[in-house]
PDB file of N, CA and C in Angstrom:
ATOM      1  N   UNK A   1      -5.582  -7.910 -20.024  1.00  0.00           N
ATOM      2  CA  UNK A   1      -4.725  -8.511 -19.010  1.00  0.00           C
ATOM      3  C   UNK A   1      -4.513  -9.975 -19.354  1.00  0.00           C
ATOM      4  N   UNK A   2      -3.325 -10.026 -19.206  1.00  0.00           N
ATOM      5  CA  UNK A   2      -2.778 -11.687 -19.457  1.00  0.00           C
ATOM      6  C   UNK A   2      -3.628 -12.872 -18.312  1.00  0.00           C
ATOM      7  N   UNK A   3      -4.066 -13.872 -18.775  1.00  0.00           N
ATOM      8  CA  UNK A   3      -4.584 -14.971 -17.812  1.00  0.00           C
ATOM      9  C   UNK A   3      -3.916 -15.507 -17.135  1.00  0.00           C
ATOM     10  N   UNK A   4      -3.864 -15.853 -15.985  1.00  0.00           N
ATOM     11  CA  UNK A   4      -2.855 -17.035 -14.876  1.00  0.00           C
ATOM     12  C   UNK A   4      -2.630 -18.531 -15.937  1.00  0.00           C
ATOM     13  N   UNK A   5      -1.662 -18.688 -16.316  1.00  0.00           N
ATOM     14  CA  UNK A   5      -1.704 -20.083 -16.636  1.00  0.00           C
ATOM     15  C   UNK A   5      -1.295 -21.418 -15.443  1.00  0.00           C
ATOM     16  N   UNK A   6      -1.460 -22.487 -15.972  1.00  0.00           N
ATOM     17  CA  UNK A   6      -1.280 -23.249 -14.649  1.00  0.00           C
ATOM     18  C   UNK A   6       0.549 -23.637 -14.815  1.00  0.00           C
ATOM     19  N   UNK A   7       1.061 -23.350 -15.661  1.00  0.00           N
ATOM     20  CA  UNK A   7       1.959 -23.790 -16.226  1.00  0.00           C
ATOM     21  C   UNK A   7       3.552 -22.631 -15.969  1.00  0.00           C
ATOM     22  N   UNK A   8       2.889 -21.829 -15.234  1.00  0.00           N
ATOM     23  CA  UNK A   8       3.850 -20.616 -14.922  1.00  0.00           C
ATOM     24  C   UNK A   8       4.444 -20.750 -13.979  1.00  0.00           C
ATOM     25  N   UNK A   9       5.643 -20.037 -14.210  1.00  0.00           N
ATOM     26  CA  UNK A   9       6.712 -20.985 -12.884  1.00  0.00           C
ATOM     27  C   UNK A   9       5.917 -19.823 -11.709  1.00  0.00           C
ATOM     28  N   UNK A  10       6.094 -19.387 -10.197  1.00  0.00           N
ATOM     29  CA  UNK A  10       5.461 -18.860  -9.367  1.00  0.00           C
ATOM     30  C   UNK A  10       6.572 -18.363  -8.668  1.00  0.00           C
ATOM     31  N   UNK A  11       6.419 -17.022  -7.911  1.00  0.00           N
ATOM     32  CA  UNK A  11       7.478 -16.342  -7.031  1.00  0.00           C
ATOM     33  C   UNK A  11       6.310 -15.537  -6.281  1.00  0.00           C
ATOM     34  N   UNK A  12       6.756 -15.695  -4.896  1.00  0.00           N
ATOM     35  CA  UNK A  12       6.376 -15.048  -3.925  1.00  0.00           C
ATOM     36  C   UNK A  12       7.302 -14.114  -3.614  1.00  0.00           C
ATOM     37  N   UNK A  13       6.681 -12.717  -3.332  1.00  0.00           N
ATOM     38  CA  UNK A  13       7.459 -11.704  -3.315  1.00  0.00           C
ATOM     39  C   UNK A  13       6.625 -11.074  -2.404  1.00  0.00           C
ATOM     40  N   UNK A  14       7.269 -10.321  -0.931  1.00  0.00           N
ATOM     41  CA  UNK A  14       6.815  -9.624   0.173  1.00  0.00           C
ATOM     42  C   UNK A  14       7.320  -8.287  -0.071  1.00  0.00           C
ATOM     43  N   UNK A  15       5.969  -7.566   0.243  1.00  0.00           N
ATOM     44  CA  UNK A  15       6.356  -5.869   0.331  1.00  0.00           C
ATOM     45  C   UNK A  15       6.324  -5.669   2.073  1.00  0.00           C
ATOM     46  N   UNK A  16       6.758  -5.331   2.493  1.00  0.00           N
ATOM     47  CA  UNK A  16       7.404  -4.936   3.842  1.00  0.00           C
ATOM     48  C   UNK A  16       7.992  -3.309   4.104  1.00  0.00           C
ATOM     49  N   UNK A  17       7.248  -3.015   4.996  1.00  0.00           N
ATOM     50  CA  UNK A  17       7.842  -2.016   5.684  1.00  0.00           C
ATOM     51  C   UNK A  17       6.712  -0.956   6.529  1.00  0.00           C
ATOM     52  N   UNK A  18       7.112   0.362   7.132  1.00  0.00           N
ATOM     53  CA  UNK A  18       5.918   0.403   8.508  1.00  0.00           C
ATOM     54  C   UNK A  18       4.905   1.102   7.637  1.00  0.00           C
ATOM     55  N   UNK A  19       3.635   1.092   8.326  1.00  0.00           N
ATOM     56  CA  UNK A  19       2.515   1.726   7.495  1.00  0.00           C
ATOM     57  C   UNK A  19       2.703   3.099   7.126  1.00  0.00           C
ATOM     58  N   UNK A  20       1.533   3.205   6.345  1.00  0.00           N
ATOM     59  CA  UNK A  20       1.584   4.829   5.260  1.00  0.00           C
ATOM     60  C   UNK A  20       3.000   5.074   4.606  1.00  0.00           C
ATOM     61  N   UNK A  21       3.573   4.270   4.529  1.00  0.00           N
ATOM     62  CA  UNK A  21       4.877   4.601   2.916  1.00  0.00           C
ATOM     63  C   UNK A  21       5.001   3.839   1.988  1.00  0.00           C
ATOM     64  N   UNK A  22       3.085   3.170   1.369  1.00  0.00           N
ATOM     65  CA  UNK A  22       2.505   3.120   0.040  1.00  0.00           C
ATOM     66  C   UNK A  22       2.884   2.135  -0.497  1.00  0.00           C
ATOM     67  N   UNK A  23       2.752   0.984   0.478  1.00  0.00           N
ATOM     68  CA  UNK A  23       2.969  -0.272   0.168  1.00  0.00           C
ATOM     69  C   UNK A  23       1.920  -1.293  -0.853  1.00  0.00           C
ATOM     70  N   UNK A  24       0.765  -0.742   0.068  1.00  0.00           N
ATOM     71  CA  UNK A  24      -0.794  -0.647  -0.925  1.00  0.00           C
ATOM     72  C   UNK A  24      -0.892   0.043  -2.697  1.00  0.00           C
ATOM     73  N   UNK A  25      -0.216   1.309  -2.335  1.00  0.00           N
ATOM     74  CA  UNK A  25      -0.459   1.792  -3.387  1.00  0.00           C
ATOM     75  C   UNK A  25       0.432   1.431  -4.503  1.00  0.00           C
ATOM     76  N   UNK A  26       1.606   1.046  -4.306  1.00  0.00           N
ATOM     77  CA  UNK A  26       2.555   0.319  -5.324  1.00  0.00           C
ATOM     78  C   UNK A  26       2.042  -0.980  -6.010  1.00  0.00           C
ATOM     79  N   UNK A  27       1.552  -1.677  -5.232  1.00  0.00           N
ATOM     80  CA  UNK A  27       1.055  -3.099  -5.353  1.00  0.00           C
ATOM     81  C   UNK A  27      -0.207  -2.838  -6.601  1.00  0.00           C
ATOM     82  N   UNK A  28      -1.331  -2.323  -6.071  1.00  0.00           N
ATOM     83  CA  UNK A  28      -2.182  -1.848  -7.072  1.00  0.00           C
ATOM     84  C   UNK A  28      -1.530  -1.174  -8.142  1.00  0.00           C
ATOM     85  N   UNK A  29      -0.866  -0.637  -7.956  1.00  0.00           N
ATOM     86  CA  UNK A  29      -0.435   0.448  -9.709  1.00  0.00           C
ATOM     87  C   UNK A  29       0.239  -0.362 -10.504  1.00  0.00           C
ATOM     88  N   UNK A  30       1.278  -1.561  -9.539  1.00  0.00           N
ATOM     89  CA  UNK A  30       1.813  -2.623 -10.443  1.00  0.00           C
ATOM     90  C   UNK A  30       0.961  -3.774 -11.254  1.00  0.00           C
ATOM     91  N   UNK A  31      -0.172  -4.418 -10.370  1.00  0.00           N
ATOM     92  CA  UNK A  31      -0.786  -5.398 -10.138  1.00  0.00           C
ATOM     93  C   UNK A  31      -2.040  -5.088 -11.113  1.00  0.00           C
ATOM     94  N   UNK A  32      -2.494  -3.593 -11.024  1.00  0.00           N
ATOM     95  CA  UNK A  32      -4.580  -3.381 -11.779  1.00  0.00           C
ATOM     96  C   UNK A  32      -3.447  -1.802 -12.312  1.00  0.00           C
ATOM     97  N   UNK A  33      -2.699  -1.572 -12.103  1.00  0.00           N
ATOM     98  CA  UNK A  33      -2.492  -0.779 -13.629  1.00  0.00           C
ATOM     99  C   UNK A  33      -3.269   0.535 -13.166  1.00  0.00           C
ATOM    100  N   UNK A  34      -3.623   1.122 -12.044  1.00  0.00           N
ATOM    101  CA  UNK A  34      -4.405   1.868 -11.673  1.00  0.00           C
ATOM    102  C   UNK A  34      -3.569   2.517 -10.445  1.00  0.00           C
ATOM    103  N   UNK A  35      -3.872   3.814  -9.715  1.00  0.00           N
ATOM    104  CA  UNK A  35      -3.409   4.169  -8.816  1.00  0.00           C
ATOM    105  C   UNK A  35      -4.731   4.603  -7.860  1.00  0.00           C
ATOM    106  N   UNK A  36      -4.473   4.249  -6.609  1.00  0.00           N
ATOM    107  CA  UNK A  36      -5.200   4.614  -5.512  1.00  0.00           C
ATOM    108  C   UNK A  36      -4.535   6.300  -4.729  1.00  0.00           C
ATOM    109  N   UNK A  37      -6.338   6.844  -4.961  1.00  0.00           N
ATOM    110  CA  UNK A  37      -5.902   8.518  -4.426  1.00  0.00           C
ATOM    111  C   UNK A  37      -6.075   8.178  -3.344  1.00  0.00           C
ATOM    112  N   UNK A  38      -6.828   7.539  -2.497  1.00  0.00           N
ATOM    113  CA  UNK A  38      -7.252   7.753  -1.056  1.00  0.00           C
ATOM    114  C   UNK A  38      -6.311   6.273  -0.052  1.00  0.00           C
ATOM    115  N   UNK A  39      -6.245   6.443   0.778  1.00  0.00           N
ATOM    116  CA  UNK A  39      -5.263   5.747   1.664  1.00  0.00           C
ATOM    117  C   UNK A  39      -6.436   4.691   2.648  1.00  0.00           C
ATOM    118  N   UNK A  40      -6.028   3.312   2.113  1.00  0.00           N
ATOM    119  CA  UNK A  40      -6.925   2.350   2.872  1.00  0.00           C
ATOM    120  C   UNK A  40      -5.782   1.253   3.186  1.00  0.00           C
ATOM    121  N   UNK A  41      -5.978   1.193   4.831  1.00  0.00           N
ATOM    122  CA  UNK A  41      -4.820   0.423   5.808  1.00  0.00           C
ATOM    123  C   UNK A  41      -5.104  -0.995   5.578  1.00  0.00           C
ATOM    124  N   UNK A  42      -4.277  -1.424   5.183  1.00  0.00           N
ATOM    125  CA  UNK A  42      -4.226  -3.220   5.105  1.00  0.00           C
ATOM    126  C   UNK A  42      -4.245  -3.262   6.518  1.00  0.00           C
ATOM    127  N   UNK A  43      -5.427  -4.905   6.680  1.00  0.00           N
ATOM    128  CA  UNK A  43      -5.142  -5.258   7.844  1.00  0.00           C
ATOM    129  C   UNK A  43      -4.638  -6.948   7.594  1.00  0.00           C
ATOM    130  N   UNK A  44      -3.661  -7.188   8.371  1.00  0.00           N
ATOM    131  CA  UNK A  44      -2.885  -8.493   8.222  1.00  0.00           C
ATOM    132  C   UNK A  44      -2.009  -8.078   7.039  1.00  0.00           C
ATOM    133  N   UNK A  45      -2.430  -9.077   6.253  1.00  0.00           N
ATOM    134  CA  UNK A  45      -1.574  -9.313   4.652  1.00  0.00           C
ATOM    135  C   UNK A  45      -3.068  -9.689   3.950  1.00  0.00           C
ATOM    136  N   UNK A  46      -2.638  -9.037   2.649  1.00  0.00           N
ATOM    137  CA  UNK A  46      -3.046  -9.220   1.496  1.00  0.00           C
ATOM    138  C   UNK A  46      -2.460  -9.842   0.111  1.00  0.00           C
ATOM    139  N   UNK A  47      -2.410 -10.176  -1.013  1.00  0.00           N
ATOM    140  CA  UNK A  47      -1.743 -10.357  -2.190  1.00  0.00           C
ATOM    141  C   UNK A  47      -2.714 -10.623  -3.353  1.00  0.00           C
ATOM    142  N   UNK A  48      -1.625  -9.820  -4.314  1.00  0.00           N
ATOM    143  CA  UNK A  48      -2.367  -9.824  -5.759  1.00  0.00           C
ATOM    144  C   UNK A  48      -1.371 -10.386  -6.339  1.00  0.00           C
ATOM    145  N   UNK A  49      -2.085 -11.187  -7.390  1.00  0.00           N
ATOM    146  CA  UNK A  49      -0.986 -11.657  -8.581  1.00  0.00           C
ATOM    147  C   UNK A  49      -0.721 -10.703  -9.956  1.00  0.00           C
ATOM    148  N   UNK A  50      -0.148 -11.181 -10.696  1.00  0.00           N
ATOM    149  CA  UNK A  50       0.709 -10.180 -11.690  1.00  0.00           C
ATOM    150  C   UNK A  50       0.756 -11.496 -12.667  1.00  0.00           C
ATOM    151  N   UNK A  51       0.227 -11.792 -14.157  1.00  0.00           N
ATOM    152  CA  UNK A  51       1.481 -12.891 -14.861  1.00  0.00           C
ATOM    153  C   UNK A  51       2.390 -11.777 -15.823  1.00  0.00           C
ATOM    154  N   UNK A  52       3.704 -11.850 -15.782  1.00  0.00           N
ATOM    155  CA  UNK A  52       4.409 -11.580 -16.537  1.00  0.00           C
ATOM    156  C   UNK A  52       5.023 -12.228 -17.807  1.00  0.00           C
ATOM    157  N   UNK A  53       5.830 -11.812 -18.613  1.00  0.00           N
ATOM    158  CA  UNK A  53       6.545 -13.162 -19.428  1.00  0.00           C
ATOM    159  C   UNK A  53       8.201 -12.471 -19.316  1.00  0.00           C
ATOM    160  N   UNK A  54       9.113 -13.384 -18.876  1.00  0.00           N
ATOM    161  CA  UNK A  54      10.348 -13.434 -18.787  1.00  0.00           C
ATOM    162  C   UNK A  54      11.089 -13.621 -20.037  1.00  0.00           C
ATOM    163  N   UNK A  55      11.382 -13.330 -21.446  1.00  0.00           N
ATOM    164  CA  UNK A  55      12.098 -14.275 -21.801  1.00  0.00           C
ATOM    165  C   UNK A  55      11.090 -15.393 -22.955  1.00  0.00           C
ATOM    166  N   UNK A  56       9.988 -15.099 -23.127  1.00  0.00           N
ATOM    167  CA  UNK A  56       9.017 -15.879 -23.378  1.00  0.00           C
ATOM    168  C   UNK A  56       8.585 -16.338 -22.605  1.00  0.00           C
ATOM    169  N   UNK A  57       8.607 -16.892 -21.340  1.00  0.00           N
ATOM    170  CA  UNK A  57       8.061 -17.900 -20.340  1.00  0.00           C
ATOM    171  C   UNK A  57       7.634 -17.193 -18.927  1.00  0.00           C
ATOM    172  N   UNK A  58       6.360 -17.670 -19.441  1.00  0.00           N
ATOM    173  CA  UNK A  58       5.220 -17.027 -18.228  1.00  0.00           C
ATOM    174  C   UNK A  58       5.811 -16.892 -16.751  1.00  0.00           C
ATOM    175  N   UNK A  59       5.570 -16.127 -15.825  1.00  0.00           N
ATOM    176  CA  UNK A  59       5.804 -16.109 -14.432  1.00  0.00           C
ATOM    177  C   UNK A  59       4.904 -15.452 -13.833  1.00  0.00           C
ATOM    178  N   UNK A  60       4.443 -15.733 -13.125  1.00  0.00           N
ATOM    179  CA  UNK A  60       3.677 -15.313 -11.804  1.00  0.00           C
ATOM    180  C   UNK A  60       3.935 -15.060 -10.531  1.00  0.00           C
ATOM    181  N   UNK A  61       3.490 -13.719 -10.065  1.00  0.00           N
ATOM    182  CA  UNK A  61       4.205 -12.938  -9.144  1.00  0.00           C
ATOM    183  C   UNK A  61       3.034 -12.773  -8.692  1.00  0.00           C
ATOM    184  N   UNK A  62       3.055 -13.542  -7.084  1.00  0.00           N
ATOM    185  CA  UNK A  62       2.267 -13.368  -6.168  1.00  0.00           C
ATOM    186  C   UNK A  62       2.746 -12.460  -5.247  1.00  0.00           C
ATOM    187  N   UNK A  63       2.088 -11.241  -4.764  1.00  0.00           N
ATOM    188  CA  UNK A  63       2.846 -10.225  -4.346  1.00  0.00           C
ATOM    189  C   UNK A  63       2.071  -9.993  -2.844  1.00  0.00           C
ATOM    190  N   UNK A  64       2.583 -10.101  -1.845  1.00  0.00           N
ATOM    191  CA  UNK A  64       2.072  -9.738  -0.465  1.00  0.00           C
ATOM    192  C   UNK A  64       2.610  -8.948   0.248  1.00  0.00           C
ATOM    193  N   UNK A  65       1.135  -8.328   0.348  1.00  0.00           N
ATOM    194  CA  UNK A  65       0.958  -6.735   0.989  1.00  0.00           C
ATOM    195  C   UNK A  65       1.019  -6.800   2.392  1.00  0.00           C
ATOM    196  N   UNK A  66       1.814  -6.592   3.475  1.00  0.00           N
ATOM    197  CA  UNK A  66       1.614  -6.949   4.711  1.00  0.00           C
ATOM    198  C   UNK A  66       1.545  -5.202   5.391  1.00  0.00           C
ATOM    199  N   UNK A  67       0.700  -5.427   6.068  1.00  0.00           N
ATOM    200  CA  UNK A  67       0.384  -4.665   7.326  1.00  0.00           C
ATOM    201  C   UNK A  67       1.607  -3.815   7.671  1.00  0.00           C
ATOM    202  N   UNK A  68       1.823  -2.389   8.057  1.00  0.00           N
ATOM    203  CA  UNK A  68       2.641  -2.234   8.707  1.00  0.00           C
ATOM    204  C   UNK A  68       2.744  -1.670  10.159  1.00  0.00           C
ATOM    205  N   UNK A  69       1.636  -1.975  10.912  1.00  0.00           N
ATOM    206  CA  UNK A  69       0.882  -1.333  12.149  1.00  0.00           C
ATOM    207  C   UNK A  69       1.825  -2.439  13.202  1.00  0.00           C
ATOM    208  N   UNK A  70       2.522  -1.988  13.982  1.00  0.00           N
ATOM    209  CA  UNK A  70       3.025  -2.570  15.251  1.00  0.00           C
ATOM    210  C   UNK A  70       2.048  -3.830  15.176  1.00  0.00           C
ATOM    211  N   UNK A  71       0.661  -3.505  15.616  1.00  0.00           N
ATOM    212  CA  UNK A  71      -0.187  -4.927  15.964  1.00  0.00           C
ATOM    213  C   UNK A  71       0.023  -5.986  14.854  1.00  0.00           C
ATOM    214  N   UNK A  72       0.198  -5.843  13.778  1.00  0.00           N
ATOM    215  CA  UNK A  72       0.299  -6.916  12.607  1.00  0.00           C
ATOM    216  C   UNK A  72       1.459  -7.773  12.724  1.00  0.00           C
ATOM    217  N   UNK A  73       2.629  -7.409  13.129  1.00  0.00           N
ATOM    218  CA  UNK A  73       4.195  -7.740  12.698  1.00  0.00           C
ATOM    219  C   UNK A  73       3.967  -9.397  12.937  1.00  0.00           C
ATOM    220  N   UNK A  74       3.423  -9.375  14.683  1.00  0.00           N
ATOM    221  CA  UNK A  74       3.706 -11.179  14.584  1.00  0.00           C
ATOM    222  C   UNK A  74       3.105 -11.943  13.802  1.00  0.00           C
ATOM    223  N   UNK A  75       1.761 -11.511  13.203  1.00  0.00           N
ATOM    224  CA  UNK A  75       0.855 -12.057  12.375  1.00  0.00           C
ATOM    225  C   UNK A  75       1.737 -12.049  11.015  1.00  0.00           C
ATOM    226  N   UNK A  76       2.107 -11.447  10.821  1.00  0.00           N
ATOM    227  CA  UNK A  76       2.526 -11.025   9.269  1.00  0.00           C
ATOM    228  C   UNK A  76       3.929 -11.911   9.183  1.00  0.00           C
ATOM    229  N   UNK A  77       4.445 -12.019  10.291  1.00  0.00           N
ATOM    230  CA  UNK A  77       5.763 -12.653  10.503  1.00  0.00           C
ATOM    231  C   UNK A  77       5.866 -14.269   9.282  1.00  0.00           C
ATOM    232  N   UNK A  78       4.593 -14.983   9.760  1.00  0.00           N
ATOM    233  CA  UNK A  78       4.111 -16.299   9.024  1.00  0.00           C
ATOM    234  C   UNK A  78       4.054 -16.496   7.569  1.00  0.00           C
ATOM    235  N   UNK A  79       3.871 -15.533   7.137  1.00  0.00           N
ATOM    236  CA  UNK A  79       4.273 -15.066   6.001  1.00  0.00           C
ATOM    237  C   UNK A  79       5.276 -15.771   5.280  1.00  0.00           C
ATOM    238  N   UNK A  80       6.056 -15.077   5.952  1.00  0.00           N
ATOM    239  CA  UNK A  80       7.902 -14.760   5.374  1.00  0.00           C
ATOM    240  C   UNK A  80       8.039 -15.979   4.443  1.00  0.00           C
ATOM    241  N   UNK A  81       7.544 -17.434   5.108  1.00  0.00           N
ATOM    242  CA  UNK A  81       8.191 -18.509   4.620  1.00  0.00           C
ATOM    243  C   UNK A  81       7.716 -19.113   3.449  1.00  0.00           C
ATOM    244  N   UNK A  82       8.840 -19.044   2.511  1.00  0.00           N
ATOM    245  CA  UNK A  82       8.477 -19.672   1.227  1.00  0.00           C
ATOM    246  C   UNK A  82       8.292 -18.365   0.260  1.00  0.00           C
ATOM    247  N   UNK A  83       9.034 -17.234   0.767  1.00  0.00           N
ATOM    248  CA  UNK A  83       9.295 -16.015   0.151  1.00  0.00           C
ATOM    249  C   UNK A  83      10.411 -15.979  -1.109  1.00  0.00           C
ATOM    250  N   UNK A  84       9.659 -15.749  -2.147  1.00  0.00           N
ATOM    251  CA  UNK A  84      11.677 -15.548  -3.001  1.00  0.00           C
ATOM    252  C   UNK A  84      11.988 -14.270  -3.572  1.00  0.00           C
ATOM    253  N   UNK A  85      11.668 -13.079  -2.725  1.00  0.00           N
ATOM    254  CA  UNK A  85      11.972 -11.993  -3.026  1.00  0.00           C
ATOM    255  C   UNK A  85      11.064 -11.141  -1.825  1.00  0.00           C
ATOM    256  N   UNK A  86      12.139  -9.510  -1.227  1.00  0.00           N
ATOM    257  CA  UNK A  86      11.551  -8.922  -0.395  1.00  0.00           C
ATOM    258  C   UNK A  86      11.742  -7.737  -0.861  1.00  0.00           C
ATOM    259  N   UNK A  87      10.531  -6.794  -1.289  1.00  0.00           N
ATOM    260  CA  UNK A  87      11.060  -5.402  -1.237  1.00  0.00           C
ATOM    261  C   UNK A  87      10.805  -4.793  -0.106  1.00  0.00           C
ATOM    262  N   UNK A  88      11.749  -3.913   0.709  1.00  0.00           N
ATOM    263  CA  UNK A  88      11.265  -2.721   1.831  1.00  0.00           C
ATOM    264  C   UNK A  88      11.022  -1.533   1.012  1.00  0.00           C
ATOM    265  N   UNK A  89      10.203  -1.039   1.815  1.00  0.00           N
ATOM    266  CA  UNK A  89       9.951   0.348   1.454  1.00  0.00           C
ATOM    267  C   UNK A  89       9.908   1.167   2.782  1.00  0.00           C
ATOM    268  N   UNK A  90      10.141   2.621   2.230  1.00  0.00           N
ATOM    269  CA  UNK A  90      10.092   3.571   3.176  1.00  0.00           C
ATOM    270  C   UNK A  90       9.442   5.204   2.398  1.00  0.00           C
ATOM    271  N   UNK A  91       9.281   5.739   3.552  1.00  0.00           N
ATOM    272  CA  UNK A  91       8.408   6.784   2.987  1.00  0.00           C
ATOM    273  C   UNK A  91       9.473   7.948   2.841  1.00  0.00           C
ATOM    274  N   UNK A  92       9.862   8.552   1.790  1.00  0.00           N
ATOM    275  CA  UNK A  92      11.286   9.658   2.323  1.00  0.00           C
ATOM    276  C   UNK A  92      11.028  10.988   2.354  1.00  0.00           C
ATOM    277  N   UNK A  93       9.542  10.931   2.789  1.00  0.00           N
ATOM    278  CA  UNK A  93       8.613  12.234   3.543  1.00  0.00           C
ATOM    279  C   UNK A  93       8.912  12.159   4.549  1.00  0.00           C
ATOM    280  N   UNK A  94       9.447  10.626   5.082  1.00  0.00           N
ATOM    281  CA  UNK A  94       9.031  10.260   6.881  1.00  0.00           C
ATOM    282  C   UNK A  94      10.486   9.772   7.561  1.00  0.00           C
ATOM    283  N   UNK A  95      11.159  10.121   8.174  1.00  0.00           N
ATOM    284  CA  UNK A  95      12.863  10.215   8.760  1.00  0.00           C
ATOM    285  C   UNK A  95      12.631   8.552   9.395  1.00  0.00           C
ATOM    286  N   UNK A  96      11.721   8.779  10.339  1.00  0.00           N
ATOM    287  CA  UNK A  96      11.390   7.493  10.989  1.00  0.00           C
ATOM    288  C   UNK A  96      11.059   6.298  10.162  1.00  0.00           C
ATOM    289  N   UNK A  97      10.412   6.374   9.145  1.00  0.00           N
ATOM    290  CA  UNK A  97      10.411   4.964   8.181  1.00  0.00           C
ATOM    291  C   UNK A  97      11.894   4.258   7.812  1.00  0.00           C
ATOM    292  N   UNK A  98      12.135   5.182   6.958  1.00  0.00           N
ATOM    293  CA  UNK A  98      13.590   4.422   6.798  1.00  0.00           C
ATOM    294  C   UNK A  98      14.582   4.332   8.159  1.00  0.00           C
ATOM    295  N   UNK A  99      14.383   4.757   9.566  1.00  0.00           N
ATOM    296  CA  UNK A  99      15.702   4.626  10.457  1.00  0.00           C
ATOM    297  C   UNK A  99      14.945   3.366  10.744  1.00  0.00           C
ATOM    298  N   UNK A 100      13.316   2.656  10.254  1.00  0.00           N
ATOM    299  CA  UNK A 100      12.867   1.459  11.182  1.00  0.00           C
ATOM    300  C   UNK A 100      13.670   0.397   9.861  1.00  0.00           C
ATOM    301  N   UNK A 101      14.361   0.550   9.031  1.00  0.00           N
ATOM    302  CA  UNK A 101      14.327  -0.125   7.854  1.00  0.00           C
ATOM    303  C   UNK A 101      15.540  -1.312   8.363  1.00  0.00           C
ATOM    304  N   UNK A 102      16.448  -1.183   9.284  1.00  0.00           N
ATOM    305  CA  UNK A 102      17.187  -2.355  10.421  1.00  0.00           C
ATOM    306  C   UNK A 102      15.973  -3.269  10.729  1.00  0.00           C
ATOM    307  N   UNK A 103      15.197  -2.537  11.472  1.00  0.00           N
ATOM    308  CA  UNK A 103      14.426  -3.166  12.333  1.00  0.00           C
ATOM    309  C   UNK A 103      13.702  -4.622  11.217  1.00  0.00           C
ATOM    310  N   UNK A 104      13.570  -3.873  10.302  1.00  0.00           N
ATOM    311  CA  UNK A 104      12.668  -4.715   9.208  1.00  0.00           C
ATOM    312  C   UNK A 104      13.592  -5.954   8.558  1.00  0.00           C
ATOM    313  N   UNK A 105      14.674  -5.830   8.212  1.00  0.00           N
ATOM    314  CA  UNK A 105      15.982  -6.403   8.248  1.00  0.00           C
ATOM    315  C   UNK A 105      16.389  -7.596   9.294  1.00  0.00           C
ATOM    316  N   UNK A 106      16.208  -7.173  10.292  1.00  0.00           N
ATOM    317  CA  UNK A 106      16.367  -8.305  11.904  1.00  0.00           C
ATOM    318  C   UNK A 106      15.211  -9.098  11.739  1.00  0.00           C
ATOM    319  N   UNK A 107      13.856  -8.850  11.243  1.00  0.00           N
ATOM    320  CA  UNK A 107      12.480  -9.501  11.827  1.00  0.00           C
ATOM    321  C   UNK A 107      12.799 -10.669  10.584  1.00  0.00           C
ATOM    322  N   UNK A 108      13.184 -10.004   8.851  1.00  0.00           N
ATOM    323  CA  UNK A 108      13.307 -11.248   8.130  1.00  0.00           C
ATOM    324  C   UNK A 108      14.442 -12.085   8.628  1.00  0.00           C
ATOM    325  N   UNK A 109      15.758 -11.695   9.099  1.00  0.00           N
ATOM    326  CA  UNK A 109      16.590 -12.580   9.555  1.00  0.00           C
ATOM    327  C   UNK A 109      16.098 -13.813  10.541  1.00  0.00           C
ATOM    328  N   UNK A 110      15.339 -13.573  11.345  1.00  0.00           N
ATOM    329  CA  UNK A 110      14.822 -14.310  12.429  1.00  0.00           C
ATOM    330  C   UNK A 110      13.913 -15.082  11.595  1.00  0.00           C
TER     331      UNK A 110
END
């Protein structure tokens, strides 16, 4: 695994969207290269870094895992700022994940 340099430009990037449609588990498979079999609920936010190279030139991708449990949202809300990239996700096992995917849409607007 590549080392953090101090010298790498930095991007904050939020994973968003409602719990159990593997927001956790993306993050890890991107982040440790590994996949998680068993299902463990973030509470709040979490983040792992990533260094990549762009082009030759290092970047670092700080990636935050936020909660997707009703109780988290306002907590997780604090977040947002100083974000330069959002992925949503949805589960397309689950009808209701993606119809909340507005909802997720309005909370970054605000």
């Amino acid at each position: 695994m590549a080392q953090l340099t101090q010298n790498a430009l930095t991007f904050k990037i939020l994973i968003l969207g409602d719990s159990n449609v593997g927001k956790t588990c993306i993050v890890h498979r991107f982040c440790d290269e590994n996949f998680i079999d068993g299902y463990i609920s973030t509470i709040g936010i979490d983040f792992k870094q990533k260094l990549i190279k762009l082009n030759d030139i290092p970047i670092k991708l700080q990636i935050w895992d936020s909660a997707g449990q009703e109780r988290f949202r306002t907590l997780t809300t604090a977040y947002y700022r100083g974000a330069m990239g959002i992925i949503l996700m949805y589960d397309v096992t689950n009808t209701d994940s993606f119809k909340h995917i507005p909802y997720w849409f309005h909370n970054i607007e605000e």
